[in-house]
C-alpha atoms as a PDB file:
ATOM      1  CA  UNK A   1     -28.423 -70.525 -20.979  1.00  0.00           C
ATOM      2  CA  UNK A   2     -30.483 -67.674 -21.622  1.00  0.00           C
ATOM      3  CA  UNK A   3     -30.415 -64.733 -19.104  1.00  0.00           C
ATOM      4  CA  UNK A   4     -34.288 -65.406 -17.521  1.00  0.00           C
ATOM      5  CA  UNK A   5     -33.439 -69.007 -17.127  1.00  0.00           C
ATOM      6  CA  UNK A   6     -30.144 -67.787 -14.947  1.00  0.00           C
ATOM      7  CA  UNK A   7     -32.331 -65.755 -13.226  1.00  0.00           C
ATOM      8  CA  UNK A   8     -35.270 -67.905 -12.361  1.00  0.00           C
ATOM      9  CA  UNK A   9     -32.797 -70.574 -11.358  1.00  0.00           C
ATOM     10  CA  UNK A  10     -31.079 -68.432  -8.794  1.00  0.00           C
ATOM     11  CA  UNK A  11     -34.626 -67.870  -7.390  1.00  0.00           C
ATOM     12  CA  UNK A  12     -35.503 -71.357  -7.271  1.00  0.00           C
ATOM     13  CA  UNK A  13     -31.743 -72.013  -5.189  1.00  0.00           C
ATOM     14  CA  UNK A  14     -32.170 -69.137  -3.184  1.00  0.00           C
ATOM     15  CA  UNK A  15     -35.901 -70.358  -2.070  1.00  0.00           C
ATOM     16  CA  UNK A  16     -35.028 -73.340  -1.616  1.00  0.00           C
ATOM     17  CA  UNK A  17     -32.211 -73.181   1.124  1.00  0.00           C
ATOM     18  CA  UNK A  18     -34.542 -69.805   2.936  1.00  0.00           C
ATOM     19  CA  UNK A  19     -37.804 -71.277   3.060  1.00  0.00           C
ATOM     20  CA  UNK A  20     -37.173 -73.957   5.437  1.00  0.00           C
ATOM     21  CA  UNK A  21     -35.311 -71.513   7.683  1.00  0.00           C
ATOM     22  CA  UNK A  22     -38.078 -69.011   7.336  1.00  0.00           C
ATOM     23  CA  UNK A  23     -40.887 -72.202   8.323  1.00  0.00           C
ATOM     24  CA  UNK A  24     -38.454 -73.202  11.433  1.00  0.00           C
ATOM     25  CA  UNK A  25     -39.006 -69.037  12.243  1.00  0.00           C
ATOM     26  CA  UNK A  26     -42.414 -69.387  12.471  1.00  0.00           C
ATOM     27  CA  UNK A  27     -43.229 -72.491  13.525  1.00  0.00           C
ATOM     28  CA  UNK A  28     -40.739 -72.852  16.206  1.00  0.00           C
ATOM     29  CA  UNK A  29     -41.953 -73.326  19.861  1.00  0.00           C
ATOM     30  CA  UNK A  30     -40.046 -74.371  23.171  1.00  0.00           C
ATOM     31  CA  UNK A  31     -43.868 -76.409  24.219  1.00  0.00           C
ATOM     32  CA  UNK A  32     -42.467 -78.583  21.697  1.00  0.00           C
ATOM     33  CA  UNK A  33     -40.461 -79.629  25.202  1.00  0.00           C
ATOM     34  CA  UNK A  34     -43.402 -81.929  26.901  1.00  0.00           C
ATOM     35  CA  UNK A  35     -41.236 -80.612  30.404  1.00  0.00           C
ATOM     36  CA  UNK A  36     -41.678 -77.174  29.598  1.00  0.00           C
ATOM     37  CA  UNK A  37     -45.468 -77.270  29.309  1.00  0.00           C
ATOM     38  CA  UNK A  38     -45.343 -79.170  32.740  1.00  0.00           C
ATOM     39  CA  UNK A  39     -42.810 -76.262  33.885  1.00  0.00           C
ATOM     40  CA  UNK A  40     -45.943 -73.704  32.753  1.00  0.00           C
ATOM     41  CA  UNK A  41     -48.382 -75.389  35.381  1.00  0.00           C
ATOM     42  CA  UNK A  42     -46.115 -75.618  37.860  1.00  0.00           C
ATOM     43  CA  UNK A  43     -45.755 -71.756  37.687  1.00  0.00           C
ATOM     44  CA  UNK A  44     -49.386 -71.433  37.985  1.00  0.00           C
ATOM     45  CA  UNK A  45     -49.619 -74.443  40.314  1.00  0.00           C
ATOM     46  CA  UNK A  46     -46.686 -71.951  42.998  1.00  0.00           C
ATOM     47  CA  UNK A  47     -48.585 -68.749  42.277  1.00  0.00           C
ATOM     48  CA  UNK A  48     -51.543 -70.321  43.499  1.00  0.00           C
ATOM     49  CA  UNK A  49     -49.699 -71.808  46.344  1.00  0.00           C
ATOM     50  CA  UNK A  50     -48.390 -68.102  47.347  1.00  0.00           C
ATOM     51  CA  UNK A  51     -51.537 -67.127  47.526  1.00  0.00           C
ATOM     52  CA  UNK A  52     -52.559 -70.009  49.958  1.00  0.00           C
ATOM     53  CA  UNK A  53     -55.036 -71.768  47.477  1.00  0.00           C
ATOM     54  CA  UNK A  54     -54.466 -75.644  46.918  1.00  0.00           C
ATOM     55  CA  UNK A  55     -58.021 -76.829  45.504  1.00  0.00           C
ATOM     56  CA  UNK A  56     -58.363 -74.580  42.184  1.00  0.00           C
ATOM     57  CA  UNK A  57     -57.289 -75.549  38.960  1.00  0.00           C
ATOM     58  CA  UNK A  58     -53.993 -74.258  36.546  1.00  0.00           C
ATOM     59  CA  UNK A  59     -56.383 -74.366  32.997  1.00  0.00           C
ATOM     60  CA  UNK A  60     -53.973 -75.513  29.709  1.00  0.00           C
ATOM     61  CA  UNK A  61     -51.953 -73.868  28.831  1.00  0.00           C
ATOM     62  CA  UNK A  62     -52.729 -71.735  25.962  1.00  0.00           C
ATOM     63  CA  UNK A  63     -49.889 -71.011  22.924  1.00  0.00           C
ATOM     64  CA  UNK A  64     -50.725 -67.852  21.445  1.00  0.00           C
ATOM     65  CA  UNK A  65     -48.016 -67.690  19.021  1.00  0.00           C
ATOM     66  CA  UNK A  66     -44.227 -69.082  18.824  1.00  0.00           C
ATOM     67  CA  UNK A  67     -42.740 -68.563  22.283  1.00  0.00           C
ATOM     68  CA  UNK A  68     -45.626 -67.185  23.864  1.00  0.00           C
ATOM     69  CA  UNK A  69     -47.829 -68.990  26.341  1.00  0.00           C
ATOM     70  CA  UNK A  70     -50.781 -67.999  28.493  1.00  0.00           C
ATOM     71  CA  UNK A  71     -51.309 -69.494  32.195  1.00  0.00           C
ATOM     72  CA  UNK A  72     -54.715 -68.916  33.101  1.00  0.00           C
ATOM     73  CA  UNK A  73     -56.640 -70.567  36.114  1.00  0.00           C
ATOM     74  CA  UNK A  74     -60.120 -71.588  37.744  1.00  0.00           C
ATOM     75  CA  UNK A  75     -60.713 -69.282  40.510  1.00  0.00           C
ATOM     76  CA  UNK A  76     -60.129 -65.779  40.739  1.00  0.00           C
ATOM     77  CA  UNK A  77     -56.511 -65.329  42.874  1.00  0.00           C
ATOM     78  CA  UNK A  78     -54.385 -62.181  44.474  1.00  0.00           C
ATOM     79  CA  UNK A  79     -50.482 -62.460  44.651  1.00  0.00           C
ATOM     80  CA  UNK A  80     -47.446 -60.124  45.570  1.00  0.00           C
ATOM     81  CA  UNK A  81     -44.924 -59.144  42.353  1.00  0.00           C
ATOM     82  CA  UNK A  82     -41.866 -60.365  44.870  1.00  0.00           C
ATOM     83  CA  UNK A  83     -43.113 -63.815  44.705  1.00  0.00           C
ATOM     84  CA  UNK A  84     -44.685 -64.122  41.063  1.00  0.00           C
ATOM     85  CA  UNK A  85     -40.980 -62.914  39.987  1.00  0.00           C
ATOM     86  CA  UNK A  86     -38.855 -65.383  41.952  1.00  0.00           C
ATOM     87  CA  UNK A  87     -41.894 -68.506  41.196  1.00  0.00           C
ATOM     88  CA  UNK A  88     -40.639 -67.336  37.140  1.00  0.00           C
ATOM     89  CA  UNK A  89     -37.208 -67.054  37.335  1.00  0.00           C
ATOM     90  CA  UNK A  90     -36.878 -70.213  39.469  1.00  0.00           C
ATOM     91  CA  UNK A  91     -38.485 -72.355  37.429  1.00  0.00           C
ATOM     92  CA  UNK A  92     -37.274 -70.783  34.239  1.00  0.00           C
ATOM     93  CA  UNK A  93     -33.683 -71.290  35.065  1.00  0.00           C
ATOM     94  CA  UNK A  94     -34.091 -74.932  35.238  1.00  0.00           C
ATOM     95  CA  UNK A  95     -35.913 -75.348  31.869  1.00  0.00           C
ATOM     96  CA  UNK A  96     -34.729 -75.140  28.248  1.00  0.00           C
ATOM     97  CA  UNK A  97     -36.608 -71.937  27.675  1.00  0.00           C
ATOM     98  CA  UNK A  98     -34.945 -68.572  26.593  1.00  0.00           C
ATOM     99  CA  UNK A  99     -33.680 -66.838  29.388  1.00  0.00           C
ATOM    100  CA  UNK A 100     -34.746 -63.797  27.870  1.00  0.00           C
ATOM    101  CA  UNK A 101     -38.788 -63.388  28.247  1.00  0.00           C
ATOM    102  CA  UNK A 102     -41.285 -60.853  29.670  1.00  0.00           C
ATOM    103  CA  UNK A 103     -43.931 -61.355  31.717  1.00  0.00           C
ATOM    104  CA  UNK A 104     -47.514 -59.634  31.792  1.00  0.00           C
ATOM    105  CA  UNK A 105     -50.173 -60.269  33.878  1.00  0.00           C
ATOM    106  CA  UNK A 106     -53.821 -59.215  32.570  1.00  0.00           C
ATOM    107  CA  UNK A 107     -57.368 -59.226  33.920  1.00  0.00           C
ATOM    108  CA  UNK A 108     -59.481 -61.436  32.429  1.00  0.00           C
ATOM    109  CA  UNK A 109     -62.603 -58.870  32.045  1.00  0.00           C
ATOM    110  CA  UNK A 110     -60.751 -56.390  30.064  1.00  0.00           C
ATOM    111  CA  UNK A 111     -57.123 -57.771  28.933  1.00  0.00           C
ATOM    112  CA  UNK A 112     -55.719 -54.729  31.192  1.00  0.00           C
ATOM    113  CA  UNK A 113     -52.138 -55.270  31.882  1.00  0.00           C
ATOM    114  CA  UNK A 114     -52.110 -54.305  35.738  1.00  0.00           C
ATOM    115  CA  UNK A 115     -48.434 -55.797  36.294  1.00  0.00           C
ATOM    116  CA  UNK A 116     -45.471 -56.735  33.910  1.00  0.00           C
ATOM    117  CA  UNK A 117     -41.810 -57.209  34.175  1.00  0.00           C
ATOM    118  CA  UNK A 118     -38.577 -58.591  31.959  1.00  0.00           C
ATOM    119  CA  UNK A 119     -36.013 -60.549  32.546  1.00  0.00           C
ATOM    120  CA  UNK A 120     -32.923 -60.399  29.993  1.00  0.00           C
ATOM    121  CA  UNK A 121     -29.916 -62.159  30.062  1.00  0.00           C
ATOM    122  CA  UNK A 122     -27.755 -60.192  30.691  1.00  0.00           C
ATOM    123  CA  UNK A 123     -29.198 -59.103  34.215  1.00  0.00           C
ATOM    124  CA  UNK A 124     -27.821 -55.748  34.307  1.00  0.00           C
ATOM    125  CA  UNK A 125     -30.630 -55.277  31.486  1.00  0.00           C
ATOM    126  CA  UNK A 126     -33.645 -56.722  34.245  1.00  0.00           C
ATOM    127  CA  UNK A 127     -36.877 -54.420  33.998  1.00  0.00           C
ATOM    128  CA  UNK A 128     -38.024 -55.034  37.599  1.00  0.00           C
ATOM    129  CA  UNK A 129     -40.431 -52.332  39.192  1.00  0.00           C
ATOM    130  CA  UNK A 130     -43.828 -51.999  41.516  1.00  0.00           C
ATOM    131  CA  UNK A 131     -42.381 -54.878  43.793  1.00  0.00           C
ATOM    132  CA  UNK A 132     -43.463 -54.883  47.305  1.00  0.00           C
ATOM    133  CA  UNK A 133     -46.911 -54.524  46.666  1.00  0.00           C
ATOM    134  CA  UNK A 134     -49.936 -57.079  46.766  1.00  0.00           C
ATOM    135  CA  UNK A 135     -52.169 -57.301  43.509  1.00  0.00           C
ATOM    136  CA  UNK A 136     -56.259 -57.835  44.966  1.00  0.00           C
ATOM    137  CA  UNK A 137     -58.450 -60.679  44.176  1.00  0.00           C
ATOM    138  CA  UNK A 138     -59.492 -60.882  40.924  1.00  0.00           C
ATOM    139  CA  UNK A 139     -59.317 -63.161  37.533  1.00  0.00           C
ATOM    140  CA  UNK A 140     -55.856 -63.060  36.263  1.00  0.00           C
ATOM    141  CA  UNK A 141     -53.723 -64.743  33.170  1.00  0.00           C
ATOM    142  CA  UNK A 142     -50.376 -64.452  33.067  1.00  0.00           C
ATOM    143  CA  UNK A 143     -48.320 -64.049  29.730  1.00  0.00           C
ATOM    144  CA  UNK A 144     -44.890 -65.388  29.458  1.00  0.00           C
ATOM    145  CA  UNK A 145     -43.451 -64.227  26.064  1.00  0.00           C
ATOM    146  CA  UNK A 146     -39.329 -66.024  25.266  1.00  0.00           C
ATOM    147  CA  UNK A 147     -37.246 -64.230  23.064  1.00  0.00           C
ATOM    148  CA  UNK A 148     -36.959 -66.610  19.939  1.00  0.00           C
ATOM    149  CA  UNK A 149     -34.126 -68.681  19.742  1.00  0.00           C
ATOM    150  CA  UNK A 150     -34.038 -68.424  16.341  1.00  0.00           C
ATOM    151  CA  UNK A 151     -34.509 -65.072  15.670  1.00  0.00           C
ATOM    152  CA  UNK A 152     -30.607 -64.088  15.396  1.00  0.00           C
ATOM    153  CA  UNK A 153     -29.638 -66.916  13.146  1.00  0.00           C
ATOM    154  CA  UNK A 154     -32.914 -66.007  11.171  1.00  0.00           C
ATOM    155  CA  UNK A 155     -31.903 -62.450  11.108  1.00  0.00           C
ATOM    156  CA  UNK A 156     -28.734 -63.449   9.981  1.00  0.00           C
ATOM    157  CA  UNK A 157     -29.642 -66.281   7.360  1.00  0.00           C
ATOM    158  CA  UNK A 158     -31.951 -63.438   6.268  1.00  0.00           C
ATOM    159  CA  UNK A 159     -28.960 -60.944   5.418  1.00  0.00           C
ATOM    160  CA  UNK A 160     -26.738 -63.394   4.081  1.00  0.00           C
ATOM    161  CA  UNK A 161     -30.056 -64.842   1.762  1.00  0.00           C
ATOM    162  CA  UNK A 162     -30.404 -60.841   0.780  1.00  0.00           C
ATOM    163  CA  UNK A 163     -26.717 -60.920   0.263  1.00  0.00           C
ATOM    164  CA  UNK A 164     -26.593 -63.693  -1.963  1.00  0.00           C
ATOM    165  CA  UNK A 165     -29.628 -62.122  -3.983  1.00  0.00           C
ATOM    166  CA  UNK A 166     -28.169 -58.925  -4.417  1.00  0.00           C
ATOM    167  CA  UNK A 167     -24.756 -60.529  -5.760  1.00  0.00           C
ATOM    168  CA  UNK A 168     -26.699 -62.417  -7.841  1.00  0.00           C
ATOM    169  CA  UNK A 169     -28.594 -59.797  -9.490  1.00  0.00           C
ATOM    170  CA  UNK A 170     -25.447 -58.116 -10.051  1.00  0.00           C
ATOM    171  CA  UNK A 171     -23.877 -60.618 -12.152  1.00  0.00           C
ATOM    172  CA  UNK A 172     -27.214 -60.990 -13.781  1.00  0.00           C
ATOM    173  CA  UNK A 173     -26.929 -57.606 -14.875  1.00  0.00           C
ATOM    174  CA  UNK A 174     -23.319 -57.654 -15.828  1.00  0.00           C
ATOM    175  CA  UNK A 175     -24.225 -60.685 -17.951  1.00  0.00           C
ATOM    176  CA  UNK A 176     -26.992 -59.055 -19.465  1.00  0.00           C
ATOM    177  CA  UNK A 177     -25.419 -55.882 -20.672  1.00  0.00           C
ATOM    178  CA  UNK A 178     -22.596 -57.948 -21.947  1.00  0.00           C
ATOM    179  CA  UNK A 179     -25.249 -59.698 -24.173  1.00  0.00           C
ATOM    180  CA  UNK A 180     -26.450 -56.788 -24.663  1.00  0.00           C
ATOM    181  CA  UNK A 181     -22.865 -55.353 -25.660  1.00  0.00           C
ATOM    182  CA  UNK A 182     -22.367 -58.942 -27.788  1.00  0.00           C
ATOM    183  CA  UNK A 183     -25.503 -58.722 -29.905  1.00  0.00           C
ATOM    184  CA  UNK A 184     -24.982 -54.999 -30.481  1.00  0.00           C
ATOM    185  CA  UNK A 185     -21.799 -55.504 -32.126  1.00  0.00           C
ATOM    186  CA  UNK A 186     -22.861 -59.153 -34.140  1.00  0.00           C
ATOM    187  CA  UNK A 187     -26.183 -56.637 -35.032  1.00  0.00           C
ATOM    188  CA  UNK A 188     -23.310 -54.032 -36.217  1.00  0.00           C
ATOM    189  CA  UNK A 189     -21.533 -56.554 -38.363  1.00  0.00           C
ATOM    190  CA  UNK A 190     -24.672 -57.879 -39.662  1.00  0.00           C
ATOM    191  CA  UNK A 191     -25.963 -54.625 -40.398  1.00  0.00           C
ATOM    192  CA  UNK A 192     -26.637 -54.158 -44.114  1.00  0.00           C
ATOM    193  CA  UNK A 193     -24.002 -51.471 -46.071  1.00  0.00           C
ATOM    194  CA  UNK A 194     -24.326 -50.015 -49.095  1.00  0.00           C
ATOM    195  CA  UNK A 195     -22.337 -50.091 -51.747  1.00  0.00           C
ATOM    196  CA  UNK A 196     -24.273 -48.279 -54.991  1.00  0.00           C
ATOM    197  CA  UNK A 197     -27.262 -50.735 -55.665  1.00  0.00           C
ATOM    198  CA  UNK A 198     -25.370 -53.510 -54.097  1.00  0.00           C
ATOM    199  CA  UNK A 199     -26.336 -54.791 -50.284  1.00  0.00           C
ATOM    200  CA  UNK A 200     -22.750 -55.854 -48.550  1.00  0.00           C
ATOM    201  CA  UNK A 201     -24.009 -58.279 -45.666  1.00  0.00           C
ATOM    202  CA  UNK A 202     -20.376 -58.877 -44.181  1.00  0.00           C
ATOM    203  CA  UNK A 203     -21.479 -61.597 -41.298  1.00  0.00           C
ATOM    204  CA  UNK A 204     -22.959 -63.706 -44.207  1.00  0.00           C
ATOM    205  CA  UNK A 205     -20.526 -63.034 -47.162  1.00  0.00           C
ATOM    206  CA  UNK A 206     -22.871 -62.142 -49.428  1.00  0.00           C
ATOM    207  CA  UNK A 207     -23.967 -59.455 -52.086  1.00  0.00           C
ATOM    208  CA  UNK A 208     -26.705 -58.521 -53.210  1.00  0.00           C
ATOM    209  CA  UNK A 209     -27.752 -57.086 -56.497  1.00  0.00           C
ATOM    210  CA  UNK A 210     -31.686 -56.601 -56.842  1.00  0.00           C
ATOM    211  CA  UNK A 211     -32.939 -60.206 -56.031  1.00  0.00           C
ATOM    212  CA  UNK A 212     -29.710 -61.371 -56.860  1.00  0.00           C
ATOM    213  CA  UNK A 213     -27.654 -63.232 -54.006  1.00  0.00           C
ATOM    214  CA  UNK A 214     -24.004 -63.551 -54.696  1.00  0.00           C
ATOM    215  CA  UNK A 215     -21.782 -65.576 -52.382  1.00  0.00           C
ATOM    216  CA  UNK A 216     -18.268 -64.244 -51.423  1.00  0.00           C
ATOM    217  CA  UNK A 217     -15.326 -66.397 -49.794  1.00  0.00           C
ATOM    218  CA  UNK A 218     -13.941 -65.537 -46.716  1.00  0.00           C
ATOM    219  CA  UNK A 219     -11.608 -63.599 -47.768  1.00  0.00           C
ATOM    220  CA  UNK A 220     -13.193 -61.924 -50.224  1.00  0.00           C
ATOM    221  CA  UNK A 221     -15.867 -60.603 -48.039  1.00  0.00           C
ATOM    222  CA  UNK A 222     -12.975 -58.985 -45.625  1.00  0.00           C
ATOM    223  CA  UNK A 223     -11.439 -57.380 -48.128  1.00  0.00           C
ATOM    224  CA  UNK A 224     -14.678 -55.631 -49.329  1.00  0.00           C
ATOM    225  CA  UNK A 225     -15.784 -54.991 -45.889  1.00  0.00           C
ATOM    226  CA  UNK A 226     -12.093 -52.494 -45.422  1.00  0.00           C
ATOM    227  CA  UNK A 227     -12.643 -50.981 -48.766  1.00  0.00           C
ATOM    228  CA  UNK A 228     -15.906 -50.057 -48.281  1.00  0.00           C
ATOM    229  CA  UNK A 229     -15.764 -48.734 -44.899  1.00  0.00           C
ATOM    230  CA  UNK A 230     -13.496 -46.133 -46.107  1.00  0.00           C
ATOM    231  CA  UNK A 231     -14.986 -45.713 -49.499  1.00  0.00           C
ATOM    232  CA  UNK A 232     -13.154 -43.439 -52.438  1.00  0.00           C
ATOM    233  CA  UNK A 233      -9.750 -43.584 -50.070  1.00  0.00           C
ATOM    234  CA  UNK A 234      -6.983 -45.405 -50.638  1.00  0.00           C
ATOM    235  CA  UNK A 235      -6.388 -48.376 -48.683  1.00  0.00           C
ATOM    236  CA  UNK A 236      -2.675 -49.402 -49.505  1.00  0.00           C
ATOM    237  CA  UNK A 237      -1.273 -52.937 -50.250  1.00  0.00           C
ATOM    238  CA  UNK A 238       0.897 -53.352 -47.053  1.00  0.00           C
ATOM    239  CA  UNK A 239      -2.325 -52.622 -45.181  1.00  0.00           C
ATOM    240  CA  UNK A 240      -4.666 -54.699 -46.893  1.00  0.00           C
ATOM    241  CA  UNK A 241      -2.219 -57.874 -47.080  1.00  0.00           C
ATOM    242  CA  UNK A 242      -1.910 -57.627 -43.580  1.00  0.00           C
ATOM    243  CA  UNK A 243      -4.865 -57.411 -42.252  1.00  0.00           C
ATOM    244  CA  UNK A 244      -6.125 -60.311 -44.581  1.00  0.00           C
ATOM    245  CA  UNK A 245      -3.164 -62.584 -44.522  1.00  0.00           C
ATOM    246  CA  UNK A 246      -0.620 -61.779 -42.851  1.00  0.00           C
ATOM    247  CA  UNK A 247      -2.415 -61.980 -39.319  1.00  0.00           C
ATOM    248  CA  UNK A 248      -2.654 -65.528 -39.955  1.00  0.00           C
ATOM    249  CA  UNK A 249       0.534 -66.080 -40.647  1.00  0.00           C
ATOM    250  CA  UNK A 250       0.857 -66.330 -44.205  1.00  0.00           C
ATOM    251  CA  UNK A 251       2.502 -63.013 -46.527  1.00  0.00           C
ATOM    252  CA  UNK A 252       1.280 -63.383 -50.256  1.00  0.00           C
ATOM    253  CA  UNK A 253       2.051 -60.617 -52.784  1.00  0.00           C
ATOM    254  CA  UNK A 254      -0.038 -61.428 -55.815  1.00  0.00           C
ATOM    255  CA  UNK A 255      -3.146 -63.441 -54.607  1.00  0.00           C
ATOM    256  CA  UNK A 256      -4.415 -59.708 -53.624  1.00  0.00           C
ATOM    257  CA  UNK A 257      -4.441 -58.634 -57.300  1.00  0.00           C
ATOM    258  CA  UNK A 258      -6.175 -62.077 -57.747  1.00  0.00           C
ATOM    259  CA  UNK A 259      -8.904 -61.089 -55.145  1.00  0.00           C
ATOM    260  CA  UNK A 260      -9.867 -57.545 -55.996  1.00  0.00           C
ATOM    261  CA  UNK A 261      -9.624 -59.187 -59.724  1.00  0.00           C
ATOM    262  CA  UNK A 262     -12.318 -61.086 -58.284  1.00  0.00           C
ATOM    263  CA  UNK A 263     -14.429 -58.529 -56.436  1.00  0.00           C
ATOM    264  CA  UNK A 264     -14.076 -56.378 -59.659  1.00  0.00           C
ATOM    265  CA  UNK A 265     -16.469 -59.284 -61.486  1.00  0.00           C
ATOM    266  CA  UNK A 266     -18.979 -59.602 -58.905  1.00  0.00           C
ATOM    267  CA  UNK A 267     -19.334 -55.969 -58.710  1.00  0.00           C
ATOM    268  CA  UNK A 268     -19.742 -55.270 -62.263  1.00  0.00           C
ATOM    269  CA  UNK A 269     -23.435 -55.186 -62.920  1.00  0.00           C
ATOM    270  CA  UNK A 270     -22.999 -51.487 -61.030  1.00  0.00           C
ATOM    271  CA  UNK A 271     -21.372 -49.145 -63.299  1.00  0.00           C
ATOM    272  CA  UNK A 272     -21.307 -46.542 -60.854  1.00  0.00           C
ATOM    273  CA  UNK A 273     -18.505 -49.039 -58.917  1.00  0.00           C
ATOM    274  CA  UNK A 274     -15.144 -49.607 -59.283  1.00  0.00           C
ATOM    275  CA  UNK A 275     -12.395 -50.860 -57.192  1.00  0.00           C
ATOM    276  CA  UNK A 276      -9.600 -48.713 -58.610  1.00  0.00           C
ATOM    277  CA  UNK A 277      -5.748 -50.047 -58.527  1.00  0.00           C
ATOM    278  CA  UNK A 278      -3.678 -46.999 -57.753  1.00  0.00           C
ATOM    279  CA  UNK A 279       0.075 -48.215 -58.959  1.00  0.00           C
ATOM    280  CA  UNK A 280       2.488 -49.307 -56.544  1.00  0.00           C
ATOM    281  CA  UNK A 281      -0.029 -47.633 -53.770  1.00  0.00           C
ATOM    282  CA  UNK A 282      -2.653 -49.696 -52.930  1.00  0.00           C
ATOM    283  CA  UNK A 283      -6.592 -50.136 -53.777  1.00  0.00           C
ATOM    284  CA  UNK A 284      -9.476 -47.499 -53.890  1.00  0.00           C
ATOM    285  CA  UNK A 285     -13.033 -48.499 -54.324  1.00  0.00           C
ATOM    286  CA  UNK A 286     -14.632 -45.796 -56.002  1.00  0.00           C
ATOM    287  CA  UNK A 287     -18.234 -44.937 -55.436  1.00  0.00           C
ATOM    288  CA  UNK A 288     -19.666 -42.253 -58.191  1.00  0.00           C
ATOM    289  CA  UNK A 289     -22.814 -40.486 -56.753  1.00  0.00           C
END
């Protein structure tokens, strides 16, 4: 498979298991409780009751965004901090809201927050203050914002998604420069060398004299390929018969004579070449400038 295919299908994987954890992040709401919306007017409906008002209206409840709601009402309202607090936290503890969530409440002219307060769970962590005093009359909303439920699994699928990418890249990239190492070496044994006016290609075992093609066996190709990488040295017999037979398990004395015998022909339209037998020594292929 080739290396952007890899990669594109890692993509595809990885989207496919975030995306619907990343759409649960966003759209997630705890209205999507019909008790907790009821829960929301009931809050207003107490507030209003603390203030000694029973004909005027809680308004719907607005969803601003995720886990935040807006309680807003009819008729303009005071109320004391002590008793908006324990209305909240009453009714909060017996619904299947976050019990981590902050409360703001805001004039309706000018969106001034003129009281606020937060409520964590761990209670120790509470942000209580300006209690004991009464807000006046005027045209409140109340904002209740939850802490999302899913934001620590979210935060967590995120690293482990980010995790998963990063590992992913990295074998990516180890499997691309190991291509990369592959086709350098396959380009280095496929790389023409020159031998006088012949072209050696090695990888194909061929020759090639002008527009001439000449086919070499096997074995005839790696012989030529250690003579001419060390060119006017001598390469002796031991060396040559193993590293063309005798690595595969077979020791032959005279089929090398028979091979550079061989080679000798095929090279012969070069005068400048020769593949010199240096007795009892081993095999030179001579190159004359």
């Amino acid at each position: 498979m080739k290396q952007k295919h890899i990669y594109t299908l890692f993509l595809i994987v990885l989207a496919i298991f975030t995306l619907p954890f990343c759409y649960s992040y966003l759209t997630e709401s705890a209205i999507d409780d019909p008790k907790n919306e009821i829960l929301l007017r009931k809050i207003g409906h107490e507030v209003l009751i603390s203030f000694n008002d029973k004909t005027s209206k809680v308004l719907p409840i607005k969803v601003i965004f995720k886990n935040e709601f807006q309680i807003s009402f009819e008729n303009k309202f005071a109320f004391a901090p002590d008793s908006l607090i324990n209305i909240v936290k009453n009714n909060i503890s017996k619904s299947t809201f976050p019990k981590e969530y902050s409360v703001s409440v805001q004039k309706c002219s000018n969106e001034a927050i003129v009281y606020g307060f937060h409520i964590d769970a761990d209670s120790s962590k509470n942000v209580i203050a300006c209690v004991g005093r009464k807000m006046p009359l005027d045209c409140y909303v109340i904002t209740l914002k939850f802490a999302s439920k899913s934001n620590n699994l979210f935060n967590k699928y995120t690293l482990f998604a980010i995790f998963i990418l990063a590992v992913s890249l990295f074998f990516l990239m180890r499997f691309r420069n190991t291509k990369s190492k592959k086709e350098t070496i396959i380009a280095d044994e496929e790389s023409i060398i020159a031998i006088g006016k012949y072209s050696f290609y090695f990888q194909k075992n061929q020759l090639q004299f002008e527009n001439e093609q000449i086919s070499l066996t096997p074995k005839e190709s790696k012989l030529l390929h250690i003579l001419s990488t060390s060119p006017n040295e001598i390469i002796d017999r031991n060396t040559l018969q193993k590293e063309i037979w005798e690595n595969e398990g077979v020791i032959v004395t005279r089929s090398l004579d028979m091979f550079i015998s061989k080679l000798r022909k095929k090279l012969d339209k070069d005068s400048s070449i020769n593949i010199v037998n240096i007795h009892s020594v081993g095999y030179k292929l001579e190159i004359k400038n």
